[in-house]
Each structure stands twice: as structure tokens, then as C-alpha cells.
N, C-alpha and C. Protein backbone atom coordinates (compact mmCIF):
# COMPACT_ATOMS: atom_id res chain seq x y z
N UNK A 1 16.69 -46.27 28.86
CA UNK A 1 16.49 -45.77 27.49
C UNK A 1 15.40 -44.69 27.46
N UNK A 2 14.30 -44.93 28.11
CA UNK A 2 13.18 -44.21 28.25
C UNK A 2 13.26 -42.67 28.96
N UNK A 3 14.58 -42.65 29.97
CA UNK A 3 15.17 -41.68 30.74
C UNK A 3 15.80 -40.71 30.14
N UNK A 4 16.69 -41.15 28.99
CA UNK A 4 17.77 -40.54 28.04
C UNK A 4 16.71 -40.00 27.13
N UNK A 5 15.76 -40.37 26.68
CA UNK A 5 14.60 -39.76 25.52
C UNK A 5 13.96 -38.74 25.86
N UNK A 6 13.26 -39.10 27.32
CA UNK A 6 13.03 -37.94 28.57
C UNK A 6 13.89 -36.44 28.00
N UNK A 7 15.33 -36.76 28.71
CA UNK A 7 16.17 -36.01 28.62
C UNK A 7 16.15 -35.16 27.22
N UNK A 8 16.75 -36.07 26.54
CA UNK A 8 16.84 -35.46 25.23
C UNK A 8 15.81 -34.16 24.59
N UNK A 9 14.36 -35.28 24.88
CA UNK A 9 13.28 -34.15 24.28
C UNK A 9 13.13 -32.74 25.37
N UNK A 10 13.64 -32.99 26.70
CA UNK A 10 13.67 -31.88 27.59
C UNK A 10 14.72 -30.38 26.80
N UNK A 11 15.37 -31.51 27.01
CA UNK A 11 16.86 -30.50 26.45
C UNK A 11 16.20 -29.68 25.15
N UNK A 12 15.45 -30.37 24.23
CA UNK A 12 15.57 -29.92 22.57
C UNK A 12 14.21 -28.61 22.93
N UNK A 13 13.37 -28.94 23.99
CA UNK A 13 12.13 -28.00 23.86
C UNK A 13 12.69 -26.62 24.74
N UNK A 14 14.07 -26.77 25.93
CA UNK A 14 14.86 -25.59 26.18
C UNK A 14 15.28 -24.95 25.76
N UNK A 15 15.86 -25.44 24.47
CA UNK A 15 16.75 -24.55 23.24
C UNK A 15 15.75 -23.89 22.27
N UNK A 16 14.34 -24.50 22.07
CA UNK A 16 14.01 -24.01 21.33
C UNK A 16 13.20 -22.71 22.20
N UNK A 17 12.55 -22.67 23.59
CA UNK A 17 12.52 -21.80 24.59
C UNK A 17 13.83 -20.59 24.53
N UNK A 18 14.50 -20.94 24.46
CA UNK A 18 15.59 -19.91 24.64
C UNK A 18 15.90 -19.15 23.09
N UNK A 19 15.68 -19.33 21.78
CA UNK A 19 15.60 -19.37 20.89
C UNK A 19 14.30 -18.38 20.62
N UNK A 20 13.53 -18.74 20.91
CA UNK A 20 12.29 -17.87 21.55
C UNK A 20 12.00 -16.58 21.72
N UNK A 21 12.73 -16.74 23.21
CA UNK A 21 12.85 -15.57 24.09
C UNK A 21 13.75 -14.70 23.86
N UNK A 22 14.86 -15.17 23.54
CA UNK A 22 16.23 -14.79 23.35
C UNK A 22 16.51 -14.53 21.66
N UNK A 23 15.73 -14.06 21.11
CA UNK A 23 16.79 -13.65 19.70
C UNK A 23 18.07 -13.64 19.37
N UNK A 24 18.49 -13.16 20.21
CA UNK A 24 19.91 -12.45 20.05
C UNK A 24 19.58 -11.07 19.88
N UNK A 25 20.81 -10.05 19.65
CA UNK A 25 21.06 -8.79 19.93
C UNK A 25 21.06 -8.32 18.18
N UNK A 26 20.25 -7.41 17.89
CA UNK A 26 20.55 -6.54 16.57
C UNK A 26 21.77 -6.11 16.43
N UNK A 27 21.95 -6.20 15.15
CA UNK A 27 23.04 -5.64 15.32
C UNK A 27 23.23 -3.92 14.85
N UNK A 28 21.78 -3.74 14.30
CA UNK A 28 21.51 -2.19 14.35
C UNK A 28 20.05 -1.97 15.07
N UNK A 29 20.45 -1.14 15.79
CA UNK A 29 19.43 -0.28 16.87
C UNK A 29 18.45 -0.36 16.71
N UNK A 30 18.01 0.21 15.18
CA UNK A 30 16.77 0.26 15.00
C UNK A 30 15.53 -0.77 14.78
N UNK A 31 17.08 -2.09 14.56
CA UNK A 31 15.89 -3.07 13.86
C UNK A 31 15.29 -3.37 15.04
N UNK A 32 15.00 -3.17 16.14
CA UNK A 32 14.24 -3.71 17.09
C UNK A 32 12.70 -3.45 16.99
N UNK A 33 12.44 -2.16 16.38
CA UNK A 33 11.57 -1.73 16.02
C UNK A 33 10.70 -2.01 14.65
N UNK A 34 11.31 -2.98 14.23
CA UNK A 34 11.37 -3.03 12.77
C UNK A 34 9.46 -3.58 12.44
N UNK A 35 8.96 -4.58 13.45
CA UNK A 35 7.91 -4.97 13.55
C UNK A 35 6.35 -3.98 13.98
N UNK A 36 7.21 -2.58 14.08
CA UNK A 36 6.23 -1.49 14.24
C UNK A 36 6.41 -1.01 12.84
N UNK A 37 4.86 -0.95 12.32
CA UNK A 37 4.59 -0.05 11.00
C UNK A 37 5.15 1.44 11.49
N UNK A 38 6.09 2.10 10.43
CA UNK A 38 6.23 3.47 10.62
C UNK A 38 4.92 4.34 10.14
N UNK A 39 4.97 5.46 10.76
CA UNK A 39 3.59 6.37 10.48
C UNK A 39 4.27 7.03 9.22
N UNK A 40 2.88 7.01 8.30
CA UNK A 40 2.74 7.88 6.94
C UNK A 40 2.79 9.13 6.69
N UNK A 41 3.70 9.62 7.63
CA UNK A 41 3.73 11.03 7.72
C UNK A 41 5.14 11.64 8.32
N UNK A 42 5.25 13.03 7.43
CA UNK A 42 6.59 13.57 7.85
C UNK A 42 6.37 14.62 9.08
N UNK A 43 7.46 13.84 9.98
CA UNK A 43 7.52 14.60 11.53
C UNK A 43 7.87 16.03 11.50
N UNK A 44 8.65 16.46 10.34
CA UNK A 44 9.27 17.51 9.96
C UNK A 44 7.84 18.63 9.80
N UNK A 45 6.99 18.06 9.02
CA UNK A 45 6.34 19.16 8.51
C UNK A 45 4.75 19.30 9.88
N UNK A 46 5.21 18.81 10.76
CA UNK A 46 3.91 18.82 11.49
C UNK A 46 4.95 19.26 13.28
N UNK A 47 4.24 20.28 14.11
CA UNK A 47 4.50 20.47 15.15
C UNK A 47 4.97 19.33 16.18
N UNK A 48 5.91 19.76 16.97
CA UNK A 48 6.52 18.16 18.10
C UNK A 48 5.42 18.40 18.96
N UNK A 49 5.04 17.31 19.57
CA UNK A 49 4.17 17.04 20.50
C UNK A 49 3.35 15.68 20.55
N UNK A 50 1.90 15.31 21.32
CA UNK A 50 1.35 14.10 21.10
C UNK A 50 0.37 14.26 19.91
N UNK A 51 0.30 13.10 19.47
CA UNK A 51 0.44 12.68 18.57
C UNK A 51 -1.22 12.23 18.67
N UNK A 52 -2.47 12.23 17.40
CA UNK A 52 -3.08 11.78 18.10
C UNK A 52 -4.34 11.31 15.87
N UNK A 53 -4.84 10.69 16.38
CA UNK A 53 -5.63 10.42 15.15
C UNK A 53 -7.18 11.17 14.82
N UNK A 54 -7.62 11.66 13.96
CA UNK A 54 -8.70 12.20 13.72
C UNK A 54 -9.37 11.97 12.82
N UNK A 55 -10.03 11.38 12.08
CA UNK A 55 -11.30 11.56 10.52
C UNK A 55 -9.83 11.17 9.62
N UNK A 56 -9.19 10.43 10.22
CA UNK A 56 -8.44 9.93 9.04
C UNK A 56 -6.59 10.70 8.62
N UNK A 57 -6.59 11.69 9.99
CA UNK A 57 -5.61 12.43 9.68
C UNK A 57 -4.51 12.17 11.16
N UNK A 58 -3.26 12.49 11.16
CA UNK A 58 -2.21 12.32 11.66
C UNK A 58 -1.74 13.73 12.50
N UNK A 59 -1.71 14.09 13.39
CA UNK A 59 -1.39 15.28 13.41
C UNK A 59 -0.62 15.41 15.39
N UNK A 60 0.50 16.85 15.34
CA UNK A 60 1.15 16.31 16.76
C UNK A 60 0.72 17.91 17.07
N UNK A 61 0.24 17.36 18.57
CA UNK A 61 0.06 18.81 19.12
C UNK A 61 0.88 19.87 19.80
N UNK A 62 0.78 21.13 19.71
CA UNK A 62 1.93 22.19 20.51
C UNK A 62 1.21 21.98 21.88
N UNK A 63 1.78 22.13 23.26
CA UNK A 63 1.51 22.82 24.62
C UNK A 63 0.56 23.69 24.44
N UNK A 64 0.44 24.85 23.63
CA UNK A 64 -0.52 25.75 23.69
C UNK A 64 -0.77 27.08 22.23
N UNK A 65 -2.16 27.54 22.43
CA UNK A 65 -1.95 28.32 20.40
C UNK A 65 -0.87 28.80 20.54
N UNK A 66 -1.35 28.77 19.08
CA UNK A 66 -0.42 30.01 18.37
C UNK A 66 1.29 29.84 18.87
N UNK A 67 1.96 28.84 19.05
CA UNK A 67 3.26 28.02 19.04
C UNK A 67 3.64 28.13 17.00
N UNK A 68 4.88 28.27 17.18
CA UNK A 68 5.89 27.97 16.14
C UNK A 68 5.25 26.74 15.43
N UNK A 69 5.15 26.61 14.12
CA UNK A 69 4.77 25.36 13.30
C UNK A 69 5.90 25.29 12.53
N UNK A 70 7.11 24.24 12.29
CA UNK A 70 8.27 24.24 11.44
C UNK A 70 7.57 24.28 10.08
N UNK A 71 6.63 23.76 10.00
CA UNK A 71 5.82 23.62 8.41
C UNK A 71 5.49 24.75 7.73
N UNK A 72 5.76 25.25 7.30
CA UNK A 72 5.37 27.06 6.51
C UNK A 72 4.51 26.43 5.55
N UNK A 73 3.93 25.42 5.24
CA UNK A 73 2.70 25.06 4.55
C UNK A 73 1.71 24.88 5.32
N UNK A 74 1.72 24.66 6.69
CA UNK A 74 0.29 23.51 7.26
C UNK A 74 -1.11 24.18 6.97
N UNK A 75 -1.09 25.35 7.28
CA UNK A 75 -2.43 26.62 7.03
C UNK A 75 -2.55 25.78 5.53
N UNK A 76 -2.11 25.97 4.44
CA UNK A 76 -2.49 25.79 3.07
C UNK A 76 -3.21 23.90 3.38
N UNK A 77 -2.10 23.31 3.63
CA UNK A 77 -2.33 22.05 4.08
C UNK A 77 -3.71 21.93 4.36
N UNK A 78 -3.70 22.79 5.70
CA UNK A 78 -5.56 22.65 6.13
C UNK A 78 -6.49 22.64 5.24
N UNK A 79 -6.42 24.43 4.71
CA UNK A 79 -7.40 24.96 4.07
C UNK A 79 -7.62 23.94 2.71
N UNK A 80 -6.24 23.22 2.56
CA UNK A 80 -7.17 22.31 1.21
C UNK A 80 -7.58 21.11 1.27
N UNK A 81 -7.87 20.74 2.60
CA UNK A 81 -8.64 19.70 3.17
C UNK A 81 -10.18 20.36 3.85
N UNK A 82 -10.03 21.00 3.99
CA UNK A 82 -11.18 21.98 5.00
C UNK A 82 -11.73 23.01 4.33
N UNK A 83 -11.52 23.73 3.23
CA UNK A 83 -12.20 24.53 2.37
C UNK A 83 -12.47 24.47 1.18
N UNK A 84 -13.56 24.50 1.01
CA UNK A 84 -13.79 24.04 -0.65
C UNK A 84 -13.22 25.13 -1.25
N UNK A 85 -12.45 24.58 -2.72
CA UNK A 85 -11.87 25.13 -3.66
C UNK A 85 -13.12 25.79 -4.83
N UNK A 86 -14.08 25.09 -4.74
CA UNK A 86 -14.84 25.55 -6.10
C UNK A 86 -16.70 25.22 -5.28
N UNK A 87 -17.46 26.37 -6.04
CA UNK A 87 -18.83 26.28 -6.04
C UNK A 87 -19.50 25.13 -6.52
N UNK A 88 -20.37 23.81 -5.69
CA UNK A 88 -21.04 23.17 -6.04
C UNK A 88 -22.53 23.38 -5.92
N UNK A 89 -22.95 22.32 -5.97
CA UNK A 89 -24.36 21.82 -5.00
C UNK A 89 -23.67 20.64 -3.78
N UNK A 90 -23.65 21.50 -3.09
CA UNK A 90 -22.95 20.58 -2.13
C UNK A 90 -24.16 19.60 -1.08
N UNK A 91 -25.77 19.58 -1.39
CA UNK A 91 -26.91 18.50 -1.18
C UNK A 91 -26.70 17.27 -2.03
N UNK A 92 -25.60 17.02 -3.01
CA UNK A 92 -25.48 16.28 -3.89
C UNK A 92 -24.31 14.91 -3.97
N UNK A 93 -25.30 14.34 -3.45
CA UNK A 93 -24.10 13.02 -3.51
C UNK A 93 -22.39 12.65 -4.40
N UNK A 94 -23.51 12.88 -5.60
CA UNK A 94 -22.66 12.48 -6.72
C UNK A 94 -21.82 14.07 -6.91
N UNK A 95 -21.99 15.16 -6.58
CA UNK A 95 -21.05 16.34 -7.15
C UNK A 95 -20.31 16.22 -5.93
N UNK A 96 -20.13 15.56 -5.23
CA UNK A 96 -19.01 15.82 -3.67
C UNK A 96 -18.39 14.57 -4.09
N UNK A 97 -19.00 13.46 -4.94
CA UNK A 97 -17.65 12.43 -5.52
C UNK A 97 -17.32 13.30 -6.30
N UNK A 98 -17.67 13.59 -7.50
CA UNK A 98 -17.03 14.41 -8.27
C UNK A 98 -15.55 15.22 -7.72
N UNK A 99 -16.04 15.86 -6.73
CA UNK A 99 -15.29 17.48 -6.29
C UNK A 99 -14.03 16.73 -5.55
N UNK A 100 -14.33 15.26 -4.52
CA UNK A 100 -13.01 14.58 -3.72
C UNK A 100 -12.33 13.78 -4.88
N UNK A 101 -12.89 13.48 -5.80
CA UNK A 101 -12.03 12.52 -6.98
C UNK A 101 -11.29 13.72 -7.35
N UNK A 102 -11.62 14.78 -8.05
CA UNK A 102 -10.80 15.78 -8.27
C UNK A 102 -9.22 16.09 -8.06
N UNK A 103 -9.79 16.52 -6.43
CA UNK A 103 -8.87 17.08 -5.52
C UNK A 103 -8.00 15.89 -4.69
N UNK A 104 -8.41 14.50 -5.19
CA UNK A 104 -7.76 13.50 -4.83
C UNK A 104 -8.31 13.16 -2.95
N UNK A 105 -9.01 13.59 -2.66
CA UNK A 105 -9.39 13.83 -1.17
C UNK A 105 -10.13 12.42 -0.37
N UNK A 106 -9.78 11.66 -1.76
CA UNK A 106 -11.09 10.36 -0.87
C UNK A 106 -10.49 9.20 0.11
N UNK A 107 -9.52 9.77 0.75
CA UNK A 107 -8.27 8.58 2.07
C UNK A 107 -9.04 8.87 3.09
N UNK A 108 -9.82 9.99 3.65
CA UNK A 108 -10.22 10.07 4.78
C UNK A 108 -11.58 9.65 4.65
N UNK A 109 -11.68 9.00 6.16
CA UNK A 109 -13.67 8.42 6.29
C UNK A 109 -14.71 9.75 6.58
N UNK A 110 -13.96 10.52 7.57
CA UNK A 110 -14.67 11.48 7.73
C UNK A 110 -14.33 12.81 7.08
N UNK A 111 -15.18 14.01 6.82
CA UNK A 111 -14.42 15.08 6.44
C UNK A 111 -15.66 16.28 6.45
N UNK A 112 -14.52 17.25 6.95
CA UNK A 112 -15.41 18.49 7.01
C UNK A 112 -14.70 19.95 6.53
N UNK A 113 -16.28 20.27 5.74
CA UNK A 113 -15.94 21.53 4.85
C UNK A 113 -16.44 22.52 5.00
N UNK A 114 -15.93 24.48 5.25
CA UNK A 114 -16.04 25.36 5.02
C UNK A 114 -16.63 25.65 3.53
N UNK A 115 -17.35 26.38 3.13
CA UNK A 115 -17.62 27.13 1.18
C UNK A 115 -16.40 27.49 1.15
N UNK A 116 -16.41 27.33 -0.01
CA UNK A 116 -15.45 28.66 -0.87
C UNK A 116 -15.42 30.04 -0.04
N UNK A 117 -14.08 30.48 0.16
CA UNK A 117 -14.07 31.94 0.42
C UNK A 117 -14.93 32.13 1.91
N UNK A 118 -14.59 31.12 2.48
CA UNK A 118 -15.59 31.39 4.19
C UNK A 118 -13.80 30.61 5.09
N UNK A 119 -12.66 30.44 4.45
CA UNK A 119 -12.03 30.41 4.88
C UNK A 119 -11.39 31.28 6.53
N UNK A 120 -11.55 32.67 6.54
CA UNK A 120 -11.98 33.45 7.07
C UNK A 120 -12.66 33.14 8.61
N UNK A 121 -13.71 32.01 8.40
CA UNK A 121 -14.10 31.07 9.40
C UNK A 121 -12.95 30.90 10.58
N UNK A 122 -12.41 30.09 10.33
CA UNK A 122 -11.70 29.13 10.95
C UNK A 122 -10.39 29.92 11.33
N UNK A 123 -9.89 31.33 10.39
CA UNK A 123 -8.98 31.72 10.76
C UNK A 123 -9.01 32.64 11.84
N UNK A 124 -10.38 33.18 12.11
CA UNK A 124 -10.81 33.70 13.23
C UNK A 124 -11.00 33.30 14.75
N UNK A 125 -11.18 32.05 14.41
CA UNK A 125 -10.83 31.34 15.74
C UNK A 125 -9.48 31.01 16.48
N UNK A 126 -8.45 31.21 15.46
CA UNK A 126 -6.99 31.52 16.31
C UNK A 126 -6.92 32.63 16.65
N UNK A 127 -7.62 33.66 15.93
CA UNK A 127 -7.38 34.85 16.50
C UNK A 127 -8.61 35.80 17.13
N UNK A 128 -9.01 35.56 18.46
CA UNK A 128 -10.05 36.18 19.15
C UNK A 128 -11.54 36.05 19.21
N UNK A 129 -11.38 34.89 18.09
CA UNK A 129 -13.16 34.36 18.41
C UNK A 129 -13.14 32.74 18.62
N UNK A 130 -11.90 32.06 19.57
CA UNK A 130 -12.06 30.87 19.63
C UNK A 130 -11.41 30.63 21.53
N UNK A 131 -12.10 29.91 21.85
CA UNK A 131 -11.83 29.44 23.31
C UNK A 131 -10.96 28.03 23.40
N UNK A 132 -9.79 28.00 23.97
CA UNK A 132 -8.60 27.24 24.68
C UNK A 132 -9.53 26.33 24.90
N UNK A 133 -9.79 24.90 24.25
CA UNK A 133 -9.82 23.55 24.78
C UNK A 133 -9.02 23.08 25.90
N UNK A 134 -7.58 22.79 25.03
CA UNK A 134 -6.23 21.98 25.73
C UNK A 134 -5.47 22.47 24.77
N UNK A 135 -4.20 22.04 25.57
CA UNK A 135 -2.99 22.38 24.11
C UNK A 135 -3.16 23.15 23.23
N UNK A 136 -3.10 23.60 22.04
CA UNK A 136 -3.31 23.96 20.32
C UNK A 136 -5.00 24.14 20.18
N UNK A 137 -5.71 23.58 20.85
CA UNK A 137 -6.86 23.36 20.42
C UNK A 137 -8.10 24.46 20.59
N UNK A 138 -8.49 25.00 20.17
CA UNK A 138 -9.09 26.62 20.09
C UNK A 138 -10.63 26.12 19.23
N UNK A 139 -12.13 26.33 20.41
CA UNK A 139 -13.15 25.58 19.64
C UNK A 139 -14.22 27.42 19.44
N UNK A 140 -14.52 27.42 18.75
CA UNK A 140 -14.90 28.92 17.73
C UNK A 140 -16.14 29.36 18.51
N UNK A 141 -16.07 30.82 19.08
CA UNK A 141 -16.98 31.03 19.91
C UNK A 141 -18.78 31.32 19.25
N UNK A 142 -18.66 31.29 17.86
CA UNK A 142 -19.89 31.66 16.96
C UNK A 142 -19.95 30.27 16.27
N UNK A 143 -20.87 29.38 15.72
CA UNK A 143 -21.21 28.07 14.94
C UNK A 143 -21.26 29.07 13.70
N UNK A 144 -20.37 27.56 13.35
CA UNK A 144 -19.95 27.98 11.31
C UNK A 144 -21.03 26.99 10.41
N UNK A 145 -20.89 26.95 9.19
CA UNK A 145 -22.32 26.76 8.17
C UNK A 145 -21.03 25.48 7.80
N UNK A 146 -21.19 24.64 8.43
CA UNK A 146 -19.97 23.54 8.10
C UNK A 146 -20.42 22.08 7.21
N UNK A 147 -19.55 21.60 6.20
CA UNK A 147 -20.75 20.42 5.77
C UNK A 147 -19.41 19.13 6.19
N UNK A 148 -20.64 18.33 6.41
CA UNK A 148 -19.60 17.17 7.09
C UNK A 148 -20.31 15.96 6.28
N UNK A 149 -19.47 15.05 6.02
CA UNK A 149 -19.47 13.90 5.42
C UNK A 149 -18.65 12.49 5.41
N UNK A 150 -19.53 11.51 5.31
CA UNK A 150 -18.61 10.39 5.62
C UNK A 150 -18.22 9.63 4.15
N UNK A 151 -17.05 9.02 3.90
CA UNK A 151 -16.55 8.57 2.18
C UNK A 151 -16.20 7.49 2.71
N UNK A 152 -17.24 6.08 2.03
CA UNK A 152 -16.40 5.30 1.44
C UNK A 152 -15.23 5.34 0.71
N UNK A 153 -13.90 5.40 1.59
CA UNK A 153 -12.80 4.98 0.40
C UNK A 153 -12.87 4.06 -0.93
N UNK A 154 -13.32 2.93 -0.73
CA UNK A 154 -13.53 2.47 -1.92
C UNK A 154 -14.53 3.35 -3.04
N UNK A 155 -14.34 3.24 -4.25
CA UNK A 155 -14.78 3.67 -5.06
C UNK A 155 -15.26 5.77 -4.44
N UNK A 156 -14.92 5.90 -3.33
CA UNK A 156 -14.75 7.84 -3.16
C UNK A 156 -16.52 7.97 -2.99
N UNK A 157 -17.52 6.97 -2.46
CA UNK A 157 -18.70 7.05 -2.64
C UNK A 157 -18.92 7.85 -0.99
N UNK A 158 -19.94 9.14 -1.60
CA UNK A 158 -20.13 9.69 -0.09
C UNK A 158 -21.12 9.02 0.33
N UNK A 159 -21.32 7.98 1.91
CA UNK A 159 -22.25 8.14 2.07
C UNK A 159 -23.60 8.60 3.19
N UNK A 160 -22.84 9.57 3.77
CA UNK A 160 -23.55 10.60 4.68
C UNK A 160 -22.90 11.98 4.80
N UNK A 161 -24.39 13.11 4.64
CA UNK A 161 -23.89 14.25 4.49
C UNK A 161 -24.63 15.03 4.79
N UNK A 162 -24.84 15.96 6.00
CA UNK A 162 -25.69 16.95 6.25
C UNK A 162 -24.37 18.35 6.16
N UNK A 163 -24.97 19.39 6.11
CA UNK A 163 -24.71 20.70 6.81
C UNK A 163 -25.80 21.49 7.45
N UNK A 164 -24.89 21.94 8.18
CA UNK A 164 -25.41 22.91 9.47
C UNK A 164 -24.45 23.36 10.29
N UNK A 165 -24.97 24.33 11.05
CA UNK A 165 -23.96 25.49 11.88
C UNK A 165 -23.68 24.64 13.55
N UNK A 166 -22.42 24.25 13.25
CA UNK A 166 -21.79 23.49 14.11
C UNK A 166 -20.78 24.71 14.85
N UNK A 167 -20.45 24.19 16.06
CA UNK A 167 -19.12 24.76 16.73
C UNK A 167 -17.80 24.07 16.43
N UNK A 168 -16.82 24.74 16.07
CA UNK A 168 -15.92 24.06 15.13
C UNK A 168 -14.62 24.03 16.06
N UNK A 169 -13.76 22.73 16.51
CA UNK A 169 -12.27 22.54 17.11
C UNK A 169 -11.15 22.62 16.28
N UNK A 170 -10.39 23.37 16.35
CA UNK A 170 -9.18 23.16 15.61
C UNK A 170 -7.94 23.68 16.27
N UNK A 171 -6.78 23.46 15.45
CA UNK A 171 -5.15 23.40 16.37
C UNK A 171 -4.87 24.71 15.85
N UNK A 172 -4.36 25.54 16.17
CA UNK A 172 -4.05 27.04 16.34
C UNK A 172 -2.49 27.02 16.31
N UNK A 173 -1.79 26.73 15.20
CA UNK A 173 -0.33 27.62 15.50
C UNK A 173 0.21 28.41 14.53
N UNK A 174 1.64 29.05 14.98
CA UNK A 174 1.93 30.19 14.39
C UNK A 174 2.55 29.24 12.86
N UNK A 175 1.86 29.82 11.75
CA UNK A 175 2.64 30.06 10.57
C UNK A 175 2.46 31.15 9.67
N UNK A 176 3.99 31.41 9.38
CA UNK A 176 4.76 32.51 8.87
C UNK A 176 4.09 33.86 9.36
N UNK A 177 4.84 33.86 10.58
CA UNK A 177 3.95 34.68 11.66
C UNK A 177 2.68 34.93 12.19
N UNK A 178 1.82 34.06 11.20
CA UNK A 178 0.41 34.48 11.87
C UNK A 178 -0.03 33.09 12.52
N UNK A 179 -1.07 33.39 13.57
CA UNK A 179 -1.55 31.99 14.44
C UNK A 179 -2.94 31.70 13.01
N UNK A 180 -3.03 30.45 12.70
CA UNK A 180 -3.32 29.80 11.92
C UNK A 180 -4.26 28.48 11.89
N UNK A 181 -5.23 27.96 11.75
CA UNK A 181 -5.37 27.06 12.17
C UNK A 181 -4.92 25.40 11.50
N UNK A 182 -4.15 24.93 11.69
CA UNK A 182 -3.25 23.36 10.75
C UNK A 182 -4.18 22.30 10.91
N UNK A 183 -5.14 21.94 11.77
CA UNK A 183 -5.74 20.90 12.03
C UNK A 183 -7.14 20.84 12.57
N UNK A 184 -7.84 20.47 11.72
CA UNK A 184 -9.46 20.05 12.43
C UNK A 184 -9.19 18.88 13.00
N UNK A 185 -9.99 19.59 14.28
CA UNK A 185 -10.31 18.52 15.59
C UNK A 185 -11.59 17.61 15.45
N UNK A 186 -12.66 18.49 15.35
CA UNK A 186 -14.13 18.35 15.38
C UNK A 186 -14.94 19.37 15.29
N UNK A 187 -16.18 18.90 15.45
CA UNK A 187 -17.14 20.04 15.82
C UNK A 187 -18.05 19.53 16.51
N UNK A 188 -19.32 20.58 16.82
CA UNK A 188 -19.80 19.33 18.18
C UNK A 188 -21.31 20.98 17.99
N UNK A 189 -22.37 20.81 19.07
CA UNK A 189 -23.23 21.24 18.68
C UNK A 189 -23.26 22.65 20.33
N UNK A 190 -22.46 21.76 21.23
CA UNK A 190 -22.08 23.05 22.42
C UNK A 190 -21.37 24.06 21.99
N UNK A 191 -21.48 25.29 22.56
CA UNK A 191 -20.78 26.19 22.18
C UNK A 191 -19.58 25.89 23.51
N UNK A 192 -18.30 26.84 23.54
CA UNK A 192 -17.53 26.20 24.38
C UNK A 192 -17.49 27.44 25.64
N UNK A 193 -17.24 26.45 26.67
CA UNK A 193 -16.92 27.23 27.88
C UNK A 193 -16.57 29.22 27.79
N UNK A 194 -17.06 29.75 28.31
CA UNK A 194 -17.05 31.18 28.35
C UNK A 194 -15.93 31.73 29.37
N UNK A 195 -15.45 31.06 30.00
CA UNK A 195 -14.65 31.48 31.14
C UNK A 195 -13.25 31.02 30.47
N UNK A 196 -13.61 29.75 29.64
CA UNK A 196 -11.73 29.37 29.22
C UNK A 196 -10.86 30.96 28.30
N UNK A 197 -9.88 30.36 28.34
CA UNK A 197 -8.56 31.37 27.66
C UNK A 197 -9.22 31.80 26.49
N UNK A 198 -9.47 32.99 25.58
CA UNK A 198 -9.75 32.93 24.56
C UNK A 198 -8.30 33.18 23.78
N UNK A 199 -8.40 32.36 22.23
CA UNK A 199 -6.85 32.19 21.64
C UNK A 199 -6.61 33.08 20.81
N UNK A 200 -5.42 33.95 21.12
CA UNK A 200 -4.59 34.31 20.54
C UNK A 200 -3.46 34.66 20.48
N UNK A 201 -2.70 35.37 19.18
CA UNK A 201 -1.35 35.47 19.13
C UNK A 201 -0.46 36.23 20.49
């Protein structure tokens, strides 16, 4: 009796092992994947390549500048994450909540800003004042007057913020014919290598 119970409970903890391991087969392709969160972002409007995370942003890299961008927005894209739209006091806690509540800007932890009308900055570094990192990535051979800040998402509260003239990384590709920059990388306080590629069209 004791043998057959053996058995039994053997048998019932195999099936549920196999049950387990063994799902069974989808019966569509995709659901296999189904337990991976999809990314919040359209593949369409961002360059093919790897794929990589930054200050809160999503972005896929080209092989090298100034590459085709399918996105005929990303430049705008940038510049209205990366350039201020309007004159503040930008030493001011409370007017940089103000200015990201606005512009809706408070998803990212980190973030960094050009003035008004210094756009110009950054577009210069795709074209002849920025040195070849890797891939897309072109870091600006002159330090820009950049303000960087960290946001509590909750409630959009900034709470760290200096500016100063940083060396600035960003992704370099072609939109609507011109090399452009779509993506801040970083910035960092080295200026970059003198011997690398300098980027352009």
C-alpha cells in the first residue's frame, strides 16, 4: 500500500514537472515574448541600430555620423528636450519646475540644457567642431555654457542644478539633409581626443 502511494505521489510531482517545463507550443509566435515589457518607443521614428539608455531617454545608434535618420523630426525632437524654449533665471529652483511643468518635460531624472537661441551649440558639433567617439557619437571640440539638472519625477521637483562649460556628447545624423544632432549622450569635463575623426557630413 505504502509502495502504490510512493508511486502515485512520484507520478503526480512528474506531471506537474513536465507542466512546468513544458508549456506547450503558442499558438502565435509572438506570445512567447509576451512576458517581456515592450519598449515605450517608436522604432520607426528613431535610427536602426543598438539600442542603449541615457538620463531617461531611449535611443538606437547609426554605425557612424551623419547616417540617414528615417525620423524627419528627431533634430526638433532634440532641440526640445535640450534647448530652452524661453528666458529664465535658470539659478532657480522653483522657475525650472515652472519651465519642465510647462513643457511637460518632468519623465526624465537627468537633463541637460543649452539657452535659448545657443542651439547653434550642438549643431556645430555634427558639423566640424565635434570629434568621433564611436558610432553616431560626436563629443564638441570647444565646452558649451550647459545647465544640467536632476528632477524628481514625482511632483517635477528639481533637485540638483549647476551650470558650467562642459564638453558635450551627442548622436550626429542626417536629417532632411543636414547632419544634426537627435540625441544627448553626456557631457563630461575632458575635452576629447585630438587625433579622432572629426564629424562631418
Amino acid at each position: 500500500m505504502k509502495a502504490a502511494l510512493v508511486i502515485a505521489v512520484l507520478v503526480l510531482l512528474v506531471a506537474v514537472l513536465v507542466v512546468l517545463l513544458y508549456p506547450g507550443t503558442e499558438e502565435n509566435n509572438n506570445s512567447v515574448h509576451n512576458h517581456i515589457p515592450l519598449e515605450e518607443f517608436d522604432t520607426a521614428s528613431i535610427p536602426e541600430g543598438e539600442e542603449n539608455r541615457n538620463i531617461g531617454e531611449t535611443i538606437a545608434y547609426n554605425p557612424k555620423p551623419c547616417m540617414k535618420n528615417r525620423n524627419n523630426n528627431a533634430y526638433n525632437k532634440f532641440a526640445s528636450k535640450h534647448v530652452l524654449k524661453t528666458v529664465f533665471n535658470t539659478s532657480s529652483h522653483s522657475e525650472w519646475k515652472k519651465y519642465l511643468e510647462k513643457y511637460k518635460l518632468c519623465d526624465r531624472p537627468q537633463q541637460s540644457f543649452v539657452d535659448n537661441g545657443a542651439e547653434n551649440l550642438y549643431v556645430e558639433i555634427c558639423n566640424g567642431f565635434g570629434k568621433r567617439l564611436r558610432m553616431n557619437l560626436c563629443t564638441s571640440t570647444s565646452p558649451v555654457w550647459l545647465h544640467d539638472l536632476n528632477v524628481n519625477r514625482k511632483g517635477c521637483r528639481v533637485t540638483n542644478l549647476s551650470s558650467q562649460y562642459r564638453y558635450v556628447t551627442v548622436a550626429c545624423d542626417k536629417v532632411d539633409n543636414q547632419c544634426l544632432p537627435v540625441h544627448f549622450q553626456d557631457s563630461q569635463n575632458n575635452k576629447p581626443d585630438d587625433k579622432a575623426e572629426t564629424c562631418r557630413p
